[in-house]
N, C-alpha and C. Protein backbone atom coordinates (compact mmCIF):
# COMPACT_ATOMS: atom_id res chain seq x y z
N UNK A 1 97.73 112.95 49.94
CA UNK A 1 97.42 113.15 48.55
C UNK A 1 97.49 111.81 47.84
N UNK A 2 96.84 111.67 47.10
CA UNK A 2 96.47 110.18 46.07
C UNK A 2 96.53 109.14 47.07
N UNK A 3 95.88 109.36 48.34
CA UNK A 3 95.69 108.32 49.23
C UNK A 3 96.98 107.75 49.92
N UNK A 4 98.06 108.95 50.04
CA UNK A 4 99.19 108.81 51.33
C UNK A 4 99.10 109.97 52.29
N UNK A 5 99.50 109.89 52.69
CA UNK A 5 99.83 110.74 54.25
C UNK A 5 99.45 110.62 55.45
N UNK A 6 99.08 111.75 56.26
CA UNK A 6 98.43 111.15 57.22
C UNK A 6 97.11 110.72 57.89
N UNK A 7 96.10 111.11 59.01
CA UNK A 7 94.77 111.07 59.42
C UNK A 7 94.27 111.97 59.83
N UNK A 8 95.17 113.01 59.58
CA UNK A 8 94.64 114.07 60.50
C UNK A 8 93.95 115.27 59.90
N UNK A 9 94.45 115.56 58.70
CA UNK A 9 93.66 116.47 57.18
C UNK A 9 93.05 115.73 55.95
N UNK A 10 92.27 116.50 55.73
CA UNK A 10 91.44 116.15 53.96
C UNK A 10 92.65 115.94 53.12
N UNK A 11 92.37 115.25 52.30
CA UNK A 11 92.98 114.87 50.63
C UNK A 11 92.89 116.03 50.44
N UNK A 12 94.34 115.91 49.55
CA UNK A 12 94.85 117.26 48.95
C UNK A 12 94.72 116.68 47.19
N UNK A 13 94.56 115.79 47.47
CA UNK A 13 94.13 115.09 45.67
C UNK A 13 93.20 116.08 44.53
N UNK A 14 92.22 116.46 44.96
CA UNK A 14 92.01 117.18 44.20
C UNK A 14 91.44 118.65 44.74
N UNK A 15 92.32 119.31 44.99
CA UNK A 15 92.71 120.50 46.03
C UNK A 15 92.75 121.55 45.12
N UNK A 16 93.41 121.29 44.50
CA UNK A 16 93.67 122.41 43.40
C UNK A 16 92.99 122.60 42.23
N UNK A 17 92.14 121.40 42.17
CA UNK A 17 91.11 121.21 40.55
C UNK A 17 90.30 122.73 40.66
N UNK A 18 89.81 123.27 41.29
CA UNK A 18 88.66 124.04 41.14
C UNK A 18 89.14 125.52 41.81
N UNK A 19 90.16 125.60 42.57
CA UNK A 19 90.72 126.74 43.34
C UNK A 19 91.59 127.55 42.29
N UNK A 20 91.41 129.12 42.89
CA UNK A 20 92.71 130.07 42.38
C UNK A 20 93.61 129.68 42.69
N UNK A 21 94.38 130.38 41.99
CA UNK A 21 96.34 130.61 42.72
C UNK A 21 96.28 131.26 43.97
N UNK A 22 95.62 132.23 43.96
CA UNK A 22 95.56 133.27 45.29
C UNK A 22 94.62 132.54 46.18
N UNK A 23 93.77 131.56 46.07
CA UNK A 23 93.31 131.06 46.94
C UNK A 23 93.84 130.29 47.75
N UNK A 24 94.29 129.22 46.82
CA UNK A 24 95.55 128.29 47.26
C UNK A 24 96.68 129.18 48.21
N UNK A 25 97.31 129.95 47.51
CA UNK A 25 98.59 130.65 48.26
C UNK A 25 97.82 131.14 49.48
N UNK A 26 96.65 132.05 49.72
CA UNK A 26 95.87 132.37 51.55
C UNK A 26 95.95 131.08 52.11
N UNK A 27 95.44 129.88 51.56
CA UNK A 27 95.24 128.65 52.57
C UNK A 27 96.61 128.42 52.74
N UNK A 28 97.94 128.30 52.28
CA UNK A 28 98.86 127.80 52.59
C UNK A 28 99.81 129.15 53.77
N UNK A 29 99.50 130.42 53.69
CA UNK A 29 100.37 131.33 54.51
C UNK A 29 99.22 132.09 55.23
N UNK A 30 98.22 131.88 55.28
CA UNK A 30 97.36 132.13 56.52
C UNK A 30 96.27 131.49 56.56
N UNK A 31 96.55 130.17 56.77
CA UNK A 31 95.33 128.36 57.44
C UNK A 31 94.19 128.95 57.85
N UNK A 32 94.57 130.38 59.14
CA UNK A 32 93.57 130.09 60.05
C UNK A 32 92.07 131.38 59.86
N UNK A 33 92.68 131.63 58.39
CA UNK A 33 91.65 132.81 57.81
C UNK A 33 90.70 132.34 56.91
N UNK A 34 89.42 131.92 57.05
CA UNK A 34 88.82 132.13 57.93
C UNK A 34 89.35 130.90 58.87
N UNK A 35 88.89 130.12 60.39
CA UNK A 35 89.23 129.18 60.76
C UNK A 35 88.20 127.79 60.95
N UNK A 36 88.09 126.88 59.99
CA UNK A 36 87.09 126.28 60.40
C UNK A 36 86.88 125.71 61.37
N UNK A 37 85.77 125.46 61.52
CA UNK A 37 85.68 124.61 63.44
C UNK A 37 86.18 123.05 63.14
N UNK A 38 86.13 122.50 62.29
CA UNK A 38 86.72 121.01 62.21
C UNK A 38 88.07 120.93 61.96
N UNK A 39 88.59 122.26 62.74
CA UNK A 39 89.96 122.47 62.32
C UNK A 39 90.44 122.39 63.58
N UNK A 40 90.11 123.42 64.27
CA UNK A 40 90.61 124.08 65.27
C UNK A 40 91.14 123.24 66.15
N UNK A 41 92.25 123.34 66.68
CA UNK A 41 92.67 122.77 67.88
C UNK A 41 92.42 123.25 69.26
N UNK A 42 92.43 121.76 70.04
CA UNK A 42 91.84 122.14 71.54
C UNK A 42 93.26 121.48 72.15
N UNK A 43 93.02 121.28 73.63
CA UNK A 43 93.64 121.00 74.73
C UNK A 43 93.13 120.78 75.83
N UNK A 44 92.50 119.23 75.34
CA UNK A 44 91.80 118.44 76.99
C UNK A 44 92.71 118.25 78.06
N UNK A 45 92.09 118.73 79.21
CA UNK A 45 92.65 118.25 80.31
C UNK A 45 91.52 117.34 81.08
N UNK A 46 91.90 115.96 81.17
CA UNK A 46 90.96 114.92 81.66
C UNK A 46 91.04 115.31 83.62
N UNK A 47 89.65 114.92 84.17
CA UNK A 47 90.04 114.73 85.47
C UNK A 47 90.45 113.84 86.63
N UNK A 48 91.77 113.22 85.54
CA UNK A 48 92.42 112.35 85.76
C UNK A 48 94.00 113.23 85.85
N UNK A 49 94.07 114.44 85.14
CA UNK A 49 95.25 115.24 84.53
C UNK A 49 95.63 115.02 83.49
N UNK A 50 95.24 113.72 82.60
CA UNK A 50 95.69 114.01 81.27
C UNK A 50 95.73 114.77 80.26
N UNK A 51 96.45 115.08 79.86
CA UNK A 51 96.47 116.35 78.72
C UNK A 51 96.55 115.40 77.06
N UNK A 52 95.45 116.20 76.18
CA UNK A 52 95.47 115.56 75.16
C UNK A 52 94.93 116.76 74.52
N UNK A 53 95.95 116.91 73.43
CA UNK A 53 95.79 117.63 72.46
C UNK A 53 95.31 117.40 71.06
N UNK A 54 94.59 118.24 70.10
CA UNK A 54 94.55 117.70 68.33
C UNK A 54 92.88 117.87 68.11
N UNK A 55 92.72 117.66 66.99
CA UNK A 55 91.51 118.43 66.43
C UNK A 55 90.13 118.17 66.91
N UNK A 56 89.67 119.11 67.37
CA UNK A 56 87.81 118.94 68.11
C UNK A 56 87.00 118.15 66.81
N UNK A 57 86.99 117.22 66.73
CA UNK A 57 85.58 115.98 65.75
C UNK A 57 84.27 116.45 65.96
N UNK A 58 83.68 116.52 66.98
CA UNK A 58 82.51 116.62 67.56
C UNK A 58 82.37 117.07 68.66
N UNK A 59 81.70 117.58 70.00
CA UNK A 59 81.44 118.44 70.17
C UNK A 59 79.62 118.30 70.94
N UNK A 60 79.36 118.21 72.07
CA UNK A 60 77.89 118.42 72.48
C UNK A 60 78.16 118.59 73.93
N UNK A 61 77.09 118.92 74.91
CA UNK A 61 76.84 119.23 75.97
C UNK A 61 77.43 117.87 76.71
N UNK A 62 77.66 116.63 76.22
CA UNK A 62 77.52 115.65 77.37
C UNK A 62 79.13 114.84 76.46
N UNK A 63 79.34 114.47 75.16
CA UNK A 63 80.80 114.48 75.24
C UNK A 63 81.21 114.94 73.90
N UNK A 64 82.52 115.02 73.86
CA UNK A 64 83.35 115.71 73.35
C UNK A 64 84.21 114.19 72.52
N UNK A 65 84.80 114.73 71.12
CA UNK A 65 85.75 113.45 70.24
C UNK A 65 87.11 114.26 69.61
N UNK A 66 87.99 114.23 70.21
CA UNK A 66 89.06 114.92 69.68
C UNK A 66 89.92 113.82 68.97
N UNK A 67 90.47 114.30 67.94
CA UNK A 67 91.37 113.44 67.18
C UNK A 67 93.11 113.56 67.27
N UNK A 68 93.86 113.10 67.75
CA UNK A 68 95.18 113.71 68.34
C UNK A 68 95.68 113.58 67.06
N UNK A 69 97.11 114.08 66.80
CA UNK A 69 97.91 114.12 65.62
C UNK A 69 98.32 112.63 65.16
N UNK A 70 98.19 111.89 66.08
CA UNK A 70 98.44 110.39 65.75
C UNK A 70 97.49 109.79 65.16
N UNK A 71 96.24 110.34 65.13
CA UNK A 71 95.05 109.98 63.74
C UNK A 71 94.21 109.57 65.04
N UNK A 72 94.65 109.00 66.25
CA UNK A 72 93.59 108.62 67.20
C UNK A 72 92.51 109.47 67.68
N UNK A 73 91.50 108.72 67.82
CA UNK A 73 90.13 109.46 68.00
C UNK A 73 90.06 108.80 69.76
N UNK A 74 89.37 110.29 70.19
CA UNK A 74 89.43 110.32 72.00
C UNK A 74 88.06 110.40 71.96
N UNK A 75 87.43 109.74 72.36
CA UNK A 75 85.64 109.80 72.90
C UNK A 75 85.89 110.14 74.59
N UNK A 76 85.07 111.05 74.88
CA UNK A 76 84.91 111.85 76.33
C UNK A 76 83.82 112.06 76.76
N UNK A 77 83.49 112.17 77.67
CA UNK A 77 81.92 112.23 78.58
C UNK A 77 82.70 113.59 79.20
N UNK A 78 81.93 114.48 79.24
CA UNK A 78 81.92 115.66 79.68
C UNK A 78 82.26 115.82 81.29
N UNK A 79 81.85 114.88 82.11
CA UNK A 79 82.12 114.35 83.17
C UNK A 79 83.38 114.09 83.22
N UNK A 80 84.32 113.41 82.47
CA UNK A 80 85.71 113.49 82.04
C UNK A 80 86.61 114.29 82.37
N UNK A 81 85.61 115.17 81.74
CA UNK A 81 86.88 116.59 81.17
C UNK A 81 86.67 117.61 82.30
N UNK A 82 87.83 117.66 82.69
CA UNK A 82 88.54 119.03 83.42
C UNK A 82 88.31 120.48 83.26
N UNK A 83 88.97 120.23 81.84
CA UNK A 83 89.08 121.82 81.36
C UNK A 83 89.44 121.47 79.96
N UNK A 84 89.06 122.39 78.74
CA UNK A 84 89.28 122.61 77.35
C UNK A 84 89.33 123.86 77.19
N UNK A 85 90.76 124.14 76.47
CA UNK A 85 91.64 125.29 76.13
C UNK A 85 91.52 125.05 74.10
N UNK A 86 90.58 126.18 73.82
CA UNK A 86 90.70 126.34 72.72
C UNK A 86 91.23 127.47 72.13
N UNK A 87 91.67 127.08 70.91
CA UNK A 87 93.21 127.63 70.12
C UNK A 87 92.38 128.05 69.20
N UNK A 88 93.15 129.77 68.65
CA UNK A 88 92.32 129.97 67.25
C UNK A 88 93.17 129.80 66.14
N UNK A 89 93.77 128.39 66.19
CA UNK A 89 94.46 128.22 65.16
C UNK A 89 94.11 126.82 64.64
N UNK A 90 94.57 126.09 63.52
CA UNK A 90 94.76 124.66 62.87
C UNK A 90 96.02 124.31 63.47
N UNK A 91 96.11 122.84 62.96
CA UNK A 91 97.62 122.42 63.20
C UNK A 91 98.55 122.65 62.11
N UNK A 92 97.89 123.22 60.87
CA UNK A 92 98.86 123.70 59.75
C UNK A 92 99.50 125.08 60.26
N UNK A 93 100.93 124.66 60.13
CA UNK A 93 102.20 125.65 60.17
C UNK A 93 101.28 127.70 59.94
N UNK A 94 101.64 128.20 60.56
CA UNK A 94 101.19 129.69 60.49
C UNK A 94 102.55 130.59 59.78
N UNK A 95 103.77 129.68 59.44
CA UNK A 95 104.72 130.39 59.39
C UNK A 95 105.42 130.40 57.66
N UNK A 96 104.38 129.57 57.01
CA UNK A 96 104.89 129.58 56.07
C UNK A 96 105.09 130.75 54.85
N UNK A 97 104.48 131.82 55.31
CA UNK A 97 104.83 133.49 54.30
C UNK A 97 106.11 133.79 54.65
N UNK A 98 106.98 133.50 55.86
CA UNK A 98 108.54 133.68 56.25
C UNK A 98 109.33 132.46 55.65
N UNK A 99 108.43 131.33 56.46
CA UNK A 99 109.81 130.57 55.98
C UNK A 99 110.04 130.15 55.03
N UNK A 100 109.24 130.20 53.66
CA UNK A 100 109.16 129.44 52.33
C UNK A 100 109.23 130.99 51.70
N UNK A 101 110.37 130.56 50.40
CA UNK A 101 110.49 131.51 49.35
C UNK A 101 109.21 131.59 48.81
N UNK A 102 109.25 133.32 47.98
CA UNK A 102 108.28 133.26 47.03
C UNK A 102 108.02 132.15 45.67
N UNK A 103 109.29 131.73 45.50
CA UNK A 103 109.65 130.37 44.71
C UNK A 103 108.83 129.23 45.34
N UNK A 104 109.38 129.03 46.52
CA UNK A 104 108.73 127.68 46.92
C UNK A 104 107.11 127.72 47.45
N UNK A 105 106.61 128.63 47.53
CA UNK A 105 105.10 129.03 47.94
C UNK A 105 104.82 128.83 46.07
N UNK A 106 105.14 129.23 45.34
CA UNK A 106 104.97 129.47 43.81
C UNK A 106 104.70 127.44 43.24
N UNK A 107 105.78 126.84 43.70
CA UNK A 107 106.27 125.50 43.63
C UNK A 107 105.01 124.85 44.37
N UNK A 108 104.66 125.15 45.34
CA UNK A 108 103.69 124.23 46.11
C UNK A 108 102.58 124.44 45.53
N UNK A 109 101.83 125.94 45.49
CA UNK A 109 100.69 126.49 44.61
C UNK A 109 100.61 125.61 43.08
N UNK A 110 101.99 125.47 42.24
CA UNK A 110 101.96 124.84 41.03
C UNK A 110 101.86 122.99 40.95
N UNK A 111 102.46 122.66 42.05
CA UNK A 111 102.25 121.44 42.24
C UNK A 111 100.34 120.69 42.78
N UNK A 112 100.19 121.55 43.61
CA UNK A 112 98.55 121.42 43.99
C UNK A 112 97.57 121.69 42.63
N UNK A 113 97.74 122.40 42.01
CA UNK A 113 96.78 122.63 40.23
C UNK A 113 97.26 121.62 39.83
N UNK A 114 98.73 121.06 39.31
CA UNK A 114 98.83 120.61 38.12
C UNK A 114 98.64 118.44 38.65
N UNK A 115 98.58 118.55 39.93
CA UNK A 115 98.47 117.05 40.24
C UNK A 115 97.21 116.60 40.50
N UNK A 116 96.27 118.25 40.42
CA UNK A 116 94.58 117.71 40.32
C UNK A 116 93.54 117.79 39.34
N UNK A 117 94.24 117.70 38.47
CA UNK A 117 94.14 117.82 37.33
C UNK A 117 93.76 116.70 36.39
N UNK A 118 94.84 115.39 36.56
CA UNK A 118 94.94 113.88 36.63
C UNK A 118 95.08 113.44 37.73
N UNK A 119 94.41 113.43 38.74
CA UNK A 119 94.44 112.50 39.94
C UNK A 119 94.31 111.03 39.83
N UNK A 120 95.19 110.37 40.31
CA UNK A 120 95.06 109.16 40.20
C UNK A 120 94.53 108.52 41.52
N UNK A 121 93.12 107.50 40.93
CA UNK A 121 92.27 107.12 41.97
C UNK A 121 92.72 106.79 43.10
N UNK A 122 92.12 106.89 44.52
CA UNK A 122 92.32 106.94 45.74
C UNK A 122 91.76 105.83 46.03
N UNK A 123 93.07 104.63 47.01
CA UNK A 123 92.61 103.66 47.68
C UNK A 123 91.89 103.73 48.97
N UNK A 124 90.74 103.44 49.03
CA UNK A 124 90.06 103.69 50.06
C UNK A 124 90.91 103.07 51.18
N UNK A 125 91.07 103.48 52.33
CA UNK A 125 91.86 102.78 53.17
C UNK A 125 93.49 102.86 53.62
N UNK A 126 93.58 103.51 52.32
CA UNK A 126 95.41 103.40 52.00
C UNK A 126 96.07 104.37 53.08
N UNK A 127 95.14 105.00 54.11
CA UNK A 127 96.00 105.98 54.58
C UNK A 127 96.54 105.70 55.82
């Protein structure tokens, strides 16, 4: 958000400018409804045995670009790859309707509106 965190999700900067409350609150306690495909997580196995996990980029008959949680981007030749185990989930938490109060789901929902509202400009690069 305002050009910190990490590489692995969209700016949350202006996240909340144009969204419901109830919209906001589904994306935060169920991510994977609907699930987008630039979401979804896979699980390359190279045929070498490496295992590399984190979000499918791209995607064609001849190679494949997964982005691991470390922001790194994996370019693959299909020839590469072993096997790919796809997940019908994101890497955002599925657990947050248990583990976060109705308070703190309330707190996060109010913080996402009211900080996109005045967003303060984003350093290209800064992340």
């Amino acid at each position: 958000m305002q050009g910190k965190g990490g590489f692995i999700a969209s700016s949350l900067t202006n996240y909340g400018r144009n969204r419901a409350v109830d919209e906001i609150l589904k994306a935060i306690t169920t991510p994977d409804t609907p699930l987008a495909p630039s979401s979804q997580v896979v699980t390359v196995t190279t045929s070498t045995g490496q295992k590399l996990t984190g979000v499918l980029r791209n995607e064609d008959n001849f190679n494949l670009e997964l982005q691991s949680e470390d922001g790194r981007y994996h370019f693959l030749t299909r020839s590469d790859v072993k096997d790919v185990h796809y997940t019908e989930h994101s890497l955002m938490p599925r657990d947050y309707a248990t583990r976060l109060s109705p308070k703190e789901l309330n707190d996060i929902v109010s913080f996402l509106i009211v900080s996109s509202r005045n967003p303060r400009p984003e350093k290209v690069g800064s992340r």
